[in-house]
Every structure is written in structure tokens, then in C-alpha cells.
C-alpha atoms as a PDB file:
ATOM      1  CA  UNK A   1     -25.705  -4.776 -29.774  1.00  0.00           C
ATOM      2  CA  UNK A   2     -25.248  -7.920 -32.144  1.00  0.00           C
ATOM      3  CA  UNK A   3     -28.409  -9.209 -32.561  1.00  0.00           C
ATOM      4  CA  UNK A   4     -28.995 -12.953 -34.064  1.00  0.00           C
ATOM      5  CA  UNK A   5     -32.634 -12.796 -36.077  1.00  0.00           C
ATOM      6  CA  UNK A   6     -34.360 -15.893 -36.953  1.00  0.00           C
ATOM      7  CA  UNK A   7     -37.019 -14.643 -39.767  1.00  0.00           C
ATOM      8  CA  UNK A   8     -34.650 -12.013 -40.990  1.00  0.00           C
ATOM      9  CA  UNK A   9     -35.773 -12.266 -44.596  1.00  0.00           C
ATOM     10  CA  UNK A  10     -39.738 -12.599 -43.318  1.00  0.00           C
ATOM     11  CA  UNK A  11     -42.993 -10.036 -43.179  1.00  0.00           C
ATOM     12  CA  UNK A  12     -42.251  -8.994 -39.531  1.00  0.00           C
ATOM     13  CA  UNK A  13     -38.319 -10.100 -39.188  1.00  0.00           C
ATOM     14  CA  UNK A  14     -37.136  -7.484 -42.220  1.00  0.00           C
ATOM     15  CA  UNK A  15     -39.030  -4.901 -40.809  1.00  0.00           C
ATOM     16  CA  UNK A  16     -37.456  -5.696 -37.102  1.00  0.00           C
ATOM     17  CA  UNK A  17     -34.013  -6.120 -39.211  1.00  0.00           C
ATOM     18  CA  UNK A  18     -34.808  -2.478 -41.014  1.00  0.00           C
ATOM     19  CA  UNK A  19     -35.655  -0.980 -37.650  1.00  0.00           C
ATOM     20  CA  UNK A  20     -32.760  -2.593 -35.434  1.00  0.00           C
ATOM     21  CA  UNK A  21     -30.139  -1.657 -37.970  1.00  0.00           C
ATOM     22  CA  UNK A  22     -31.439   2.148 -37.901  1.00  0.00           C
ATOM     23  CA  UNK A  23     -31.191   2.448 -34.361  1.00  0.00           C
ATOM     24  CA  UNK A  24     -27.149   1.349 -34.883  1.00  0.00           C
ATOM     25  CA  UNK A  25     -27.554  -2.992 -34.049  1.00  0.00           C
ATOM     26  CA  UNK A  26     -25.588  -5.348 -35.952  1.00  0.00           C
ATOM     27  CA  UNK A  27     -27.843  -7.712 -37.597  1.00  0.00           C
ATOM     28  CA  UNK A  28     -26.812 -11.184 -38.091  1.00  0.00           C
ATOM     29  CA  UNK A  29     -29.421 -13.273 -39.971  1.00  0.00           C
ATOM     30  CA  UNK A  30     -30.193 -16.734 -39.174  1.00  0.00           C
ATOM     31  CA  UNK A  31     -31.019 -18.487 -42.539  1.00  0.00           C
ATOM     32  CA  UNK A  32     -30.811 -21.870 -44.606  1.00  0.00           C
ATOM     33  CA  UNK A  33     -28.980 -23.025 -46.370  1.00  0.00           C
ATOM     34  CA  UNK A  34     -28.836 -21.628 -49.741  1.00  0.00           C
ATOM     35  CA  UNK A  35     -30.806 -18.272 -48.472  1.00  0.00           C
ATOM     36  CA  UNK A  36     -29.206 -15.054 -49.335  1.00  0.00           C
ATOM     37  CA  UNK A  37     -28.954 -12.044 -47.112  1.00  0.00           C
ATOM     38  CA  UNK A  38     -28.553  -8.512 -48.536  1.00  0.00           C
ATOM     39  CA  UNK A  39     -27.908  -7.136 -44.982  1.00  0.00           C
ATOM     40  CA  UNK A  40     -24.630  -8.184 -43.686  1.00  0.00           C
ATOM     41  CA  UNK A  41     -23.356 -11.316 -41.651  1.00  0.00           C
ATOM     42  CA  UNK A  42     -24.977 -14.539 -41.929  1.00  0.00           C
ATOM     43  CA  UNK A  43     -25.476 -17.911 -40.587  1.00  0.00           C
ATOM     44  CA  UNK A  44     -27.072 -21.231 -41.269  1.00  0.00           C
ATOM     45  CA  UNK A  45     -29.121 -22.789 -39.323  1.00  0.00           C
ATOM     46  CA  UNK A  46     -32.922 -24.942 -39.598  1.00  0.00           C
ATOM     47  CA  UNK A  47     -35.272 -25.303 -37.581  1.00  0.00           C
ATOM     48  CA  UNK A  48     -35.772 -29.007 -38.359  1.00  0.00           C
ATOM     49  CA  UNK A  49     -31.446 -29.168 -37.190  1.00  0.00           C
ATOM     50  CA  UNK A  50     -31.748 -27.800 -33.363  1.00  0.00           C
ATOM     51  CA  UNK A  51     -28.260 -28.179 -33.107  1.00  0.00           C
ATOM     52  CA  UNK A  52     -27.208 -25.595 -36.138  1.00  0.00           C
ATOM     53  CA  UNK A  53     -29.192 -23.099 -34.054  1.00  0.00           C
ATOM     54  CA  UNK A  54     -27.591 -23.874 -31.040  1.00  0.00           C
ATOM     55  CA  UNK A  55     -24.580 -23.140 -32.919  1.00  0.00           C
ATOM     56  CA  UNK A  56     -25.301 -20.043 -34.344  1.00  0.00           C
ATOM     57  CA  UNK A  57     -25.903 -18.408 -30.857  1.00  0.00           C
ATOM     58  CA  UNK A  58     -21.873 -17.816 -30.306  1.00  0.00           C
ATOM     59  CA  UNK A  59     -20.317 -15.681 -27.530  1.00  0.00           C
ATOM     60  CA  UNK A  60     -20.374 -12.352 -29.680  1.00  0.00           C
ATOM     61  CA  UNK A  61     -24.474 -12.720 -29.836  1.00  0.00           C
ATOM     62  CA  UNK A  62     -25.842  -9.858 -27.253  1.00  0.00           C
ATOM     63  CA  UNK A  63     -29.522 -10.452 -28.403  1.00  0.00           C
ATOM     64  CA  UNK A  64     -31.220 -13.352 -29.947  1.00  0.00           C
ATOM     65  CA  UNK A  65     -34.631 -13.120 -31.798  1.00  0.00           C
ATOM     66  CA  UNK A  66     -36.711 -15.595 -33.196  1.00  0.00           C
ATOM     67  CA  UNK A  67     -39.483 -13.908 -35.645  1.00  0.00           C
ATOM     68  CA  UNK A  68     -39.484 -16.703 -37.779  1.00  0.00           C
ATOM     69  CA  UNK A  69     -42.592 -19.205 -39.100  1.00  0.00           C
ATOM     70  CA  UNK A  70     -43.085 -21.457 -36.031  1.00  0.00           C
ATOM     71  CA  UNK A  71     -42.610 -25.284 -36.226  1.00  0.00           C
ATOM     72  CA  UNK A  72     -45.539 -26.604 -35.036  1.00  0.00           C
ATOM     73  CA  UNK A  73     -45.228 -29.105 -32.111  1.00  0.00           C
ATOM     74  CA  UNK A  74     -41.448 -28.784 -32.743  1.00  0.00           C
ATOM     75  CA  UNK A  75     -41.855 -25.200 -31.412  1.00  0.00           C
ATOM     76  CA  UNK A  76     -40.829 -25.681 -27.965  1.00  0.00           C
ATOM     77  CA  UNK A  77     -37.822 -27.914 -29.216  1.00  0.00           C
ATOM     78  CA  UNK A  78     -36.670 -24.371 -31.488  1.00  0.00           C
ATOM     79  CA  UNK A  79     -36.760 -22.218 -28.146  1.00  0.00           C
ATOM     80  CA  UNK A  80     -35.354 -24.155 -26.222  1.00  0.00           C
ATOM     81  CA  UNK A  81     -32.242 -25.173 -28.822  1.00  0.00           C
ATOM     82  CA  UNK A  82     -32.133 -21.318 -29.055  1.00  0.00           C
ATOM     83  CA  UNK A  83     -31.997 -20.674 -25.278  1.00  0.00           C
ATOM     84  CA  UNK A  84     -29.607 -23.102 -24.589  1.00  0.00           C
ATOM     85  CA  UNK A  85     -26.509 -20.750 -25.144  1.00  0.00           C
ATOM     86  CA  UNK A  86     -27.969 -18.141 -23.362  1.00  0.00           C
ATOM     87  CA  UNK A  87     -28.254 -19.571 -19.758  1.00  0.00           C
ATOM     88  CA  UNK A  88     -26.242 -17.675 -16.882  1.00  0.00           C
ATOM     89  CA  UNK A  89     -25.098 -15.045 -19.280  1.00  0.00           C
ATOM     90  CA  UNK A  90     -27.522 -12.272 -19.019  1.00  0.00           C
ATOM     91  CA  UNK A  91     -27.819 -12.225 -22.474  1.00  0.00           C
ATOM     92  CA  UNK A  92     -31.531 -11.362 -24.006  1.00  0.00           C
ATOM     93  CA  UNK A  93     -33.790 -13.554 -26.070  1.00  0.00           C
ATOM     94  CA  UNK A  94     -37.057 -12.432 -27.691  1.00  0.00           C
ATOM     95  CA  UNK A  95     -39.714 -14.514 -28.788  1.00  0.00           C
ATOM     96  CA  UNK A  96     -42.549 -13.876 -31.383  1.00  0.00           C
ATOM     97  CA  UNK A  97     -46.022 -15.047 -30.091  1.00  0.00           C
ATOM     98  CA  UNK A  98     -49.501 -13.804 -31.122  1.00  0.00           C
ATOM     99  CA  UNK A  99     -52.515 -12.729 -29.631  1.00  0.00           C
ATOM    100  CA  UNK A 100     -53.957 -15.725 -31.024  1.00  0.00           C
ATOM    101  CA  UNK A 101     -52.752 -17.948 -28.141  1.00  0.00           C
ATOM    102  CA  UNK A 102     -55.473 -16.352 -25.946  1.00  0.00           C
ATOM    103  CA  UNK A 103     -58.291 -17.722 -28.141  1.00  0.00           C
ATOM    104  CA  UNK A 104     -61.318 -15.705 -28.135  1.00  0.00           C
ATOM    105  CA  UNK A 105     -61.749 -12.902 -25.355  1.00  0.00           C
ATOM    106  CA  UNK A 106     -64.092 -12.504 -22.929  1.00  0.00           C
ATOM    107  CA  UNK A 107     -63.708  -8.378 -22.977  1.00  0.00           C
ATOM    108  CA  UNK A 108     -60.635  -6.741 -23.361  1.00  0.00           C
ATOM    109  CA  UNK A 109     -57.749  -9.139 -22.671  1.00  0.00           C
ATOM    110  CA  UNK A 110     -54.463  -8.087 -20.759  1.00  0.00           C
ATOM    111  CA  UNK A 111     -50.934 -10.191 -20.830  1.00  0.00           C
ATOM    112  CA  UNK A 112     -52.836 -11.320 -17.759  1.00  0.00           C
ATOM    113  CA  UNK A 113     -55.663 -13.372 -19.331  1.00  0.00           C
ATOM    114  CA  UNK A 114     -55.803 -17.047 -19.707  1.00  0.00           C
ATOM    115  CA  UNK A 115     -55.153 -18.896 -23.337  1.00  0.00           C
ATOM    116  CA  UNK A 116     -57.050 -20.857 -25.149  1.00  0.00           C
ATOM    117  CA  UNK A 117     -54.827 -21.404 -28.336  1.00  0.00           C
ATOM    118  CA  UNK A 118     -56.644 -22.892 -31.137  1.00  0.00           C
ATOM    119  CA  UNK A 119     -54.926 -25.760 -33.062  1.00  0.00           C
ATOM    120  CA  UNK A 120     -53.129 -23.475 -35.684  1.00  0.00           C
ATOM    121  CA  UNK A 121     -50.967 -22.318 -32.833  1.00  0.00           C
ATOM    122  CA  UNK A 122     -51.420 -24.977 -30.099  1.00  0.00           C
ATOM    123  CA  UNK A 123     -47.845 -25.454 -29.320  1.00  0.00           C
ATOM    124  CA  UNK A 124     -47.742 -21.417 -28.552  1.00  0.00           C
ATOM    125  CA  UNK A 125     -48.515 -21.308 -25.036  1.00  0.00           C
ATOM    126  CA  UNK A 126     -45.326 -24.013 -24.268  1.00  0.00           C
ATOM    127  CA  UNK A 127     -42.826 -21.735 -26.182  1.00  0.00           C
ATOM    128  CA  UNK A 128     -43.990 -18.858 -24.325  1.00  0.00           C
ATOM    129  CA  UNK A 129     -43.638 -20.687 -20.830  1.00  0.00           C
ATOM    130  CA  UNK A 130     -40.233 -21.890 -21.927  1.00  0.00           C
ATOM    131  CA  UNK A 131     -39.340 -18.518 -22.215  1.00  0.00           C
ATOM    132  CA  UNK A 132     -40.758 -16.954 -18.974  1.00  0.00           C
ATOM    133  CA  UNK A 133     -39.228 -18.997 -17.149  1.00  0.00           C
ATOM    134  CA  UNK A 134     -36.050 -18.529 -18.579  1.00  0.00           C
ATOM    135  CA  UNK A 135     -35.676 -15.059 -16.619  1.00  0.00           C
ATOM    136  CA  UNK A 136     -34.761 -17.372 -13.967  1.00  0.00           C
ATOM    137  CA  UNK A 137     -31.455 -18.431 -15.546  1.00  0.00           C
ATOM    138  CA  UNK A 138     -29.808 -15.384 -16.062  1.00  0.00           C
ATOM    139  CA  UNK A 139     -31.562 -14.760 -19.696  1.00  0.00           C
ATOM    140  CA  UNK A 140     -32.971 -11.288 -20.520  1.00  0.00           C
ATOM    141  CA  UNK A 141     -35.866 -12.903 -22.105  1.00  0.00           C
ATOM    142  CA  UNK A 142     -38.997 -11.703 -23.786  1.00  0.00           C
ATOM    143  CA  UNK A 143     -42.154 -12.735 -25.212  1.00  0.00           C
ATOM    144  CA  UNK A 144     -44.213 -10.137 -27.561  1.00  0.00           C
ATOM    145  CA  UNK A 145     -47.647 -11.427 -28.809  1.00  0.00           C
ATOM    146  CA  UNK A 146     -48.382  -9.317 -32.058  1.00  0.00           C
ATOM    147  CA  UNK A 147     -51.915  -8.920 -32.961  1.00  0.00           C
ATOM    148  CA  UNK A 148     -52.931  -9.357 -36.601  1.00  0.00           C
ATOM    149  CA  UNK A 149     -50.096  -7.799 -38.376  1.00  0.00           C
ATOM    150  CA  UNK A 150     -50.522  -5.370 -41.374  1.00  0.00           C
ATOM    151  CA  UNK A 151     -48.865  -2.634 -43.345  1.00  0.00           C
ATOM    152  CA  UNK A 152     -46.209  -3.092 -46.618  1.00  0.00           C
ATOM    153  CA  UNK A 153     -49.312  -4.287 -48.456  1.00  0.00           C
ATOM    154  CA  UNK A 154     -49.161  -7.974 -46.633  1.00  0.00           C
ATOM    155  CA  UNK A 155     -50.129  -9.785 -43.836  1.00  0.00           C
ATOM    156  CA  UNK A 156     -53.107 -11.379 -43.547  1.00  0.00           C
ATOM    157  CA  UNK A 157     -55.419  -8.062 -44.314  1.00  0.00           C
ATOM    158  CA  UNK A 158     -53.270  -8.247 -47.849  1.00  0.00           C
ATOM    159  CA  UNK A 159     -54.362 -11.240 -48.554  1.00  0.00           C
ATOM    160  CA  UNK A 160     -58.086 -10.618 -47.903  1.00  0.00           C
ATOM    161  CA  UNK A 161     -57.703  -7.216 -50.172  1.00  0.00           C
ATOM    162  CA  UNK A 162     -56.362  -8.768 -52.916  1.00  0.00           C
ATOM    163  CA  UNK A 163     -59.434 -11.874 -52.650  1.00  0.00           C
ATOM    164  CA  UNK A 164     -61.880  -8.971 -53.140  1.00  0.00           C
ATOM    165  CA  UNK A 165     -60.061  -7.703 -56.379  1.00  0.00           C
ATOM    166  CA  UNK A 166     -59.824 -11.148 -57.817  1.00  0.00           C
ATOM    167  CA  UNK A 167     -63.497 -12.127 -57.374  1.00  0.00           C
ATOM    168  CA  UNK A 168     -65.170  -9.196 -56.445  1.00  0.00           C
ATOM    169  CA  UNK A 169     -67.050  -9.787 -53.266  1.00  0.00           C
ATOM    170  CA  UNK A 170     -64.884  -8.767 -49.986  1.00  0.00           C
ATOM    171  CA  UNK A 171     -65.516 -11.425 -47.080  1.00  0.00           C
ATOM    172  CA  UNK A 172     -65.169 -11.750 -43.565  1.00  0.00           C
ATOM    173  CA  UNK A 173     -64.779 -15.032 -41.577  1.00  0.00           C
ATOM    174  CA  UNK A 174     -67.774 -15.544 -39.108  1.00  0.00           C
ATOM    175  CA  UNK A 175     -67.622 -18.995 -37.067  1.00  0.00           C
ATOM    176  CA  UNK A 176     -71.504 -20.173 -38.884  1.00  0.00           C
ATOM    177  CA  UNK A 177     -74.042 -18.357 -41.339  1.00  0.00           C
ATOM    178  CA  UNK A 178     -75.839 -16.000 -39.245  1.00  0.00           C
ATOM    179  CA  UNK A 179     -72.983 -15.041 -36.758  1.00  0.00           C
ATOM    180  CA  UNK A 180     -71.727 -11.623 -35.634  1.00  0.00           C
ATOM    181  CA  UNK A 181     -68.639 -10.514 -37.328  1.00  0.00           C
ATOM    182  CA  UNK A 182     -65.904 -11.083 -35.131  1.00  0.00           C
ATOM    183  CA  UNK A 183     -63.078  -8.416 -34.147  1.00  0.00           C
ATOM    184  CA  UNK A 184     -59.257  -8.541 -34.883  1.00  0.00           C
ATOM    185  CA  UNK A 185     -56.649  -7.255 -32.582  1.00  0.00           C
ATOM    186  CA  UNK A 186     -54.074  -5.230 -34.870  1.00  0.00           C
ATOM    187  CA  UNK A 187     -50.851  -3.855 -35.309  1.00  0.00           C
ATOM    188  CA  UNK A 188     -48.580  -1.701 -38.228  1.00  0.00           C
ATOM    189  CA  UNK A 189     -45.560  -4.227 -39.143  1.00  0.00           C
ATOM    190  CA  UNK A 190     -43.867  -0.978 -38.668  1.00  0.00           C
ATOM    191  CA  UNK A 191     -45.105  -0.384 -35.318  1.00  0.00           C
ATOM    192  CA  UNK A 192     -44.487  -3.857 -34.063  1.00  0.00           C
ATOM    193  CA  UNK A 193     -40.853  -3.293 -35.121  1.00  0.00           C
ATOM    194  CA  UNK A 194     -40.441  -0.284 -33.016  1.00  0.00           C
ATOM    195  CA  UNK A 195     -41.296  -2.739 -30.236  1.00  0.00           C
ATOM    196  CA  UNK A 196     -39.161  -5.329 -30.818  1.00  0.00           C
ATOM    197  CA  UNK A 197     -36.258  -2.764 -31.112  1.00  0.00           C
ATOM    198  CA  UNK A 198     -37.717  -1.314 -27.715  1.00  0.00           C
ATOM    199  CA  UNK A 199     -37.760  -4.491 -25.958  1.00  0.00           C
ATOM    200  CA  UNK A 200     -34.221  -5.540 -27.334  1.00  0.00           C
ATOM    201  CA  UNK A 201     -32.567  -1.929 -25.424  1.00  0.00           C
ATOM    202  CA  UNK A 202     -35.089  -1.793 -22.131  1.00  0.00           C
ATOM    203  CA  UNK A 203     -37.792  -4.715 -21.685  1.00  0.00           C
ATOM    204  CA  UNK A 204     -37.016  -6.067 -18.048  1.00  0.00           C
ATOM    205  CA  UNK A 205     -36.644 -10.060 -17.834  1.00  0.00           C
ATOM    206  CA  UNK A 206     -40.005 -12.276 -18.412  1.00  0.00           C
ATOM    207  CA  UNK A 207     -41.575  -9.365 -20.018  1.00  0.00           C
ATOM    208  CA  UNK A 208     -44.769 -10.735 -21.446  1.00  0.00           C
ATOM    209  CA  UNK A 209     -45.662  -7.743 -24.481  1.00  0.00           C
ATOM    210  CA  UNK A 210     -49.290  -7.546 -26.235  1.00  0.00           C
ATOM    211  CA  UNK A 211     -47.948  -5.916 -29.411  1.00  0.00           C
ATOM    212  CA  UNK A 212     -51.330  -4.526 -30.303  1.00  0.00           C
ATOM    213  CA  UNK A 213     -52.623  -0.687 -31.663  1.00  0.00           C
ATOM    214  CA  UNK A 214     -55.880  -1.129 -32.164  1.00  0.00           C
ATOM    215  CA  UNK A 215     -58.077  -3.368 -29.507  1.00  0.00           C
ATOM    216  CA  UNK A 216     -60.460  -4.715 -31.688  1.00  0.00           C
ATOM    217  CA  UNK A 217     -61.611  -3.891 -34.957  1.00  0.00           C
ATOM    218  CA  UNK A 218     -64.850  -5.643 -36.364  1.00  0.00           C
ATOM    219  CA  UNK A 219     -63.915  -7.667 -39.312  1.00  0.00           C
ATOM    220  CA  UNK A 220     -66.862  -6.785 -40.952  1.00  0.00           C
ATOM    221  CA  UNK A 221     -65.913  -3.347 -41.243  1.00  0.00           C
ATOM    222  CA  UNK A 222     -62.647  -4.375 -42.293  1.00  0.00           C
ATOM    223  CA  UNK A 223     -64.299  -5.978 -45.196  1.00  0.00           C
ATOM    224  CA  UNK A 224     -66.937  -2.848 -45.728  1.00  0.00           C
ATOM    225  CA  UNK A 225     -63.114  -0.908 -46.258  1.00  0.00           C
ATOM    226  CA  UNK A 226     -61.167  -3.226 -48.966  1.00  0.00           C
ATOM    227  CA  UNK A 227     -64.693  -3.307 -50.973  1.00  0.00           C
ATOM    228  CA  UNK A 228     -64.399   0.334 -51.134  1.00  0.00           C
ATOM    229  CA  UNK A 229     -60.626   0.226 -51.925  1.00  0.00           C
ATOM    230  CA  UNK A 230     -60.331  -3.165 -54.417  1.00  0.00           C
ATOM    231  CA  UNK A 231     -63.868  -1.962 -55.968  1.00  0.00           C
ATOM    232  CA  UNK A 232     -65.372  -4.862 -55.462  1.00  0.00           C
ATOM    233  CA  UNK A 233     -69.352  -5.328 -55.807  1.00  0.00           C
ATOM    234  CA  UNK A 234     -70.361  -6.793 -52.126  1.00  0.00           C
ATOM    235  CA  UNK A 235     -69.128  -7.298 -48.873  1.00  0.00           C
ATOM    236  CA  UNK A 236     -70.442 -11.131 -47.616  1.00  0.00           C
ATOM    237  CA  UNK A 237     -69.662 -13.099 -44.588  1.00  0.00           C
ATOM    238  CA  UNK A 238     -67.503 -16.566 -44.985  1.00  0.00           C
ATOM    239  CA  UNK A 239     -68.488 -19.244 -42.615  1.00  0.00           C
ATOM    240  CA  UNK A 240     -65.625 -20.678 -41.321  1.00  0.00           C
ATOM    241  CA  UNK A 241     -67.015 -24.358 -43.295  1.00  0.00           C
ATOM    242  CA  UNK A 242     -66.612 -22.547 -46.522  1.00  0.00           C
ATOM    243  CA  UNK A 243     -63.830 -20.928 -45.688  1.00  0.00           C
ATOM    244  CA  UNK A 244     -61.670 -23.693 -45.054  1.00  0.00           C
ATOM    245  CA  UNK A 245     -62.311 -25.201 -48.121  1.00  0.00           C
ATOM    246  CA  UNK A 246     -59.572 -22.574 -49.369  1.00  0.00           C
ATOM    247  CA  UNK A 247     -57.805 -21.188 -46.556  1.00  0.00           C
ATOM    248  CA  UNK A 248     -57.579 -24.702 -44.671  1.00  0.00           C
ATOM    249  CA  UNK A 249     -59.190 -25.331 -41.359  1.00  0.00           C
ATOM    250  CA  UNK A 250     -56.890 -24.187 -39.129  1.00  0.00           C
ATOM    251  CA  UNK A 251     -56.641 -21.077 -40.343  1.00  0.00           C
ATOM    252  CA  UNK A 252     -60.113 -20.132 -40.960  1.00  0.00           C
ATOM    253  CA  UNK A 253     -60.798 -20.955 -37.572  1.00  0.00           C
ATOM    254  CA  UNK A 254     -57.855 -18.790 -36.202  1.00  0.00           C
ATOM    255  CA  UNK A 255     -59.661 -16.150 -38.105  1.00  0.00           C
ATOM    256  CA  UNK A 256     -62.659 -15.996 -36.589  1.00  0.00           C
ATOM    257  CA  UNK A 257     -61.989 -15.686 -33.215  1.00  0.00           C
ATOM    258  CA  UNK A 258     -63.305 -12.603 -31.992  1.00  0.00           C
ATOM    259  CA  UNK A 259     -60.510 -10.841 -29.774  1.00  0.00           C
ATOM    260  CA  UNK A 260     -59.990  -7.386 -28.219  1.00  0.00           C
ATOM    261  CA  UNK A 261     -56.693  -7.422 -26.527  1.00  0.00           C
ATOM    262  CA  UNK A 262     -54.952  -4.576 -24.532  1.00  0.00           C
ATOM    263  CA  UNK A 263     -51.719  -3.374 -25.791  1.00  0.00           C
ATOM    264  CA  UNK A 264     -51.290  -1.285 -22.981  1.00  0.00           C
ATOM    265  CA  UNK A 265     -48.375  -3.002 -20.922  1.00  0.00           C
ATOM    266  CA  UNK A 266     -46.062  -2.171 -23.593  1.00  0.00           C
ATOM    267  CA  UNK A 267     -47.200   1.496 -23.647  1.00  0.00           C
ATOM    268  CA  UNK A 268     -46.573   1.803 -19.989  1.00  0.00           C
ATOM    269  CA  UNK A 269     -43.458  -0.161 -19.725  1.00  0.00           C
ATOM    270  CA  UNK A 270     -41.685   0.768 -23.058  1.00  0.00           C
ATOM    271  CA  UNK A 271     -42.879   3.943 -24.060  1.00  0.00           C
ATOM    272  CA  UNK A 272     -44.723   2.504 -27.087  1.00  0.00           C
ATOM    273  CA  UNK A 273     -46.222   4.500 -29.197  1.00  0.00           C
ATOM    274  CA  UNK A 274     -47.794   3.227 -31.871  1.00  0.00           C
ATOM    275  CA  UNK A 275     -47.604   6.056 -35.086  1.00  0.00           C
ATOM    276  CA  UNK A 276     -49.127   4.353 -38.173  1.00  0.00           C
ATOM    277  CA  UNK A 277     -52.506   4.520 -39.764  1.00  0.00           C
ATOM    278  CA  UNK A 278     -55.098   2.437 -38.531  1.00  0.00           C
ATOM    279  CA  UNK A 279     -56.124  -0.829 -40.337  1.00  0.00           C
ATOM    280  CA  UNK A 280     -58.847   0.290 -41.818  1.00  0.00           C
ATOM    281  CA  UNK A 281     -57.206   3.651 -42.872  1.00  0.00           C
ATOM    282  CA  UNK A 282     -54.359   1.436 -44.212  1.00  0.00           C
ATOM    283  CA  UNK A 283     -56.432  -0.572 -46.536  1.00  0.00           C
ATOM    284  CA  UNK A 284     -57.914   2.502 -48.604  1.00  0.00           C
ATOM    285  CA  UNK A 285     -54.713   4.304 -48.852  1.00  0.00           C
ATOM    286  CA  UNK A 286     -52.878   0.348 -50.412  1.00  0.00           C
ATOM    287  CA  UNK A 287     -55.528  -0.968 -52.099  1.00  0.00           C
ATOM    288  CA  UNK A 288     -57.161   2.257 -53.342  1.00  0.00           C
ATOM    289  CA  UNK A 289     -58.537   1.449 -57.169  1.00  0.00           C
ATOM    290  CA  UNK A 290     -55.455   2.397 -59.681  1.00  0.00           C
END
């Protein structure tokens, strides 16, 4: 299939690009202007121009993906300038999400659970809805929620690991002094890709996919791990008030929601099977001490 992939040069849309292209897809990226592409055919197109995405979705497209950064509260305006060639044809369309939309979890949350989105990713939920309901116009459409994404030596774990080194001290984000660490909801970049290429050949129309390996891992012994690896002298929790001071608000309050989220729909529809190490297994084989 010729697949159209917004975020092609990105964390999670090379490794889709990597992962499509070895399972035989033509991969056309959808960049800016004055981005270069290594991998083949290219277009332009912005997300601040809906119409030069619009565009780029010609007849030969099979597959559209968008794993690029989202646009805020111009979100929904992307998908839908993105879905708009795709109407009545059959034609697929896969949309990156993240567990985040569901805010914290009461227990382990299913594709069934209600969402709570903090601000960071407020305009989530919409996209995703824009999508669902896209199924019933003819469009093959998909939404995958990744959970916190790791692997490559980035994502958000890489950028806690390489903190500790700097300054020594490994932290965790906890919503106020005194609070219980919270847990992430994780995934292998290079699992997640084996997804998206799985949901690209056989996800059924308004597929809503948790793309998560592990349910919830406690951030605190997250940190406990890239101590150990980065050598650093403590392991402290981060209030989310301090920690905004450097990672911004929004952010620091994404990352302290406590989630455990079920990946299990996409094991049982797809065949997923998640093969790479574990976060915390991850971090001390990257960011073991030279």
C-alpha cells in the first residue's frame, strides 16, 4: 500500500516509516517546506495550511497516517483537512492519540473508559471523535492511543535519564510533596510501530487501539532504575509546582497522572505482541554508566 505519513521524520513516525517500509509499503512523507526526506517520495504540506494537506492526500494514497506533533486546538481542524479526501472511498486513516486523553484511571482502563484529558492534550478527545465517526463514511479509520513511548534512547523516559546524569539526583513527578508516586502506561517505539503497521493491513473501521505493553509502571521505580544506570546519587520526588518551573505546567501535570491502561484490545484483535524489553529493563541496558 502507499501510505501518506505525517511525522515521518519524528520519534514514533520514523520508526512507523522503518517498520511500514520493511513489511513492503511505499512511504510518502508529509513534510514542510524545506524538510528533507532520506526515504523516498515527498510532499509539502503544514499543519498551520489545512489545505496543503488536503492536497497531499491524492487518489494514489491507500493509507493516510498522522503521527505528527499535534496542533493544539487546531487539532480537530488537521483531521478533519486530512479526512476530507478520504470520504466514500474506503480508504484508511490512522490517527495518533495517547493514553493521556483518559486522565488519571480509576483501575485498569480499557478503550472503553471515559476521558478526562488534561490541558496539554485537551483538544485529543475531538480528534479522536472526528475519527470514529468517520467509519461511517466509507473511511477505514483508526485511532491508536500510545502509552508513554520509549526505546532509541528518547521519549520522555530519555529525557528524565539524561536529567539524572546532568545533576545527579533522578526524580519522579508526584502531583504535591508527600504524594504516592504515580504509574505510567508504556510502550517500545518499536513495538508501537508493529501496531501501526498492523492496524494499516487488518484493523476493522473505528478501531479504537490502547497501544500499551506494560499497564502501569510506578514512576518511582522508574526513577530507582535511571539512578542505577546514569549513576546518579539519589532518587527524589518532583512536585508537580517545582516541576513546572522547568518542564512547564502542562506537562508536569500530564506527568503525574497516575494511569494503568489495558492494551489488551489490540492483542486480541491484531495479534499484538509486544517483543521489547520492559521500561525499566530498557533504561539500564541505554543509560548504563560508560
Amino acid at each position: 500500500m502507499k501510505v501518506l505519513l505525517l511525522g515521518a521524520t519524528g520519534y514514533i513516525g520514523s520508526a512507523v516509516s522503518e517498520r511500514l517500509t520493511g513489511a513492503g509499503h511505499e512511504v510518502v512523507a508529509l513534510l514542510r517546506a524545506g524538510r528533507e526526506w532520506p526515504g523516498g517520495e515527498s510532499r509539502v504540506g503544514d499543519i498551520s495550511d489545512p489545505a496543503s494537506l488536503t492536497a497531499a492526500v491524492t487518489d494514489d494514497i491507500d493509507v493516510v497516517i498522522h503521527a505528527g506533533a499535534p496542533a493544539g486546538e487546531a487539532e480537530p481542524g488537521v483531521v478533519e483537512a486530512l479526512l476530507a479526501p478520504l470520504r466514500g472511498t474506503g480508504r484508511a486513516f490512522v490517527y495518533t492519540s495517547g493514553v493521556w486523553a483518559l486522565g488519571d484511571t480509576d483501575g485498569l482502563a480499557d478503550e472503553d473508559a471515559p476521558v478526562s484529558p488534561p490541558p496539554i492534550v485537551a483538544s485529543r478527545p475531538a480528534a479522536e471523535a472526528l475519527v470514529l465517526a468517520a467509519a461511517g463514511q466509507n473511511v477505514r479509520s483508526v485511532v491508536i492511543r500510545p502509552g508513554i513511548v520509549y526505546g532509541r534512547a528518547a521519549g520522555i523516559p530519555a529525557i528524565f535519564a539524561g536529567q539524572a546524569g546532568r545533576q545527579g539526583v533522578a526524580r519522579y513527578v508526584v502531583t504535591e510533596a508527600g504524594a504516592d508516586a504515580p504509574h505510567w502506561s508504556t510502550v517500545h517505539v518499536d513495538d508501537l510501530a508493529a501496531l501501526f503497521a498492523l492496524a494499516v493491513e487488518r484493523a476493522e473501521p473505528g478501531a479504537l487501539l490502547h497501544g500499551v505493553a506494560e499497564e502501569g509502571v510506578s514512576t518511582k521505580d522508574f526513577a530507582e532504575a535511571v539512578a542505577k544506570a546514569a549513576g546518579a546519587d539519589r532518587v527524589e520526588p518532583w512536585p508537580v509546582a517545582e516541576a513546572a518551573q522547568v518542564l512547564g505546567e502542562p506537562f508536569a501535570r500530564a506527568l503525574a497522572l497516575d494511569q494503568r491502561v489495558s492494551g489488551a484490545r489490540a492483542r486480541g484483535l491484531l495479534s499484538w505482541t509486544p517483543e521489547r524489553p520492559g521500561l525499566l529493563d530498557e533504561v539500564l541496558t541505554s543509560y548504563a554508566p560508560a
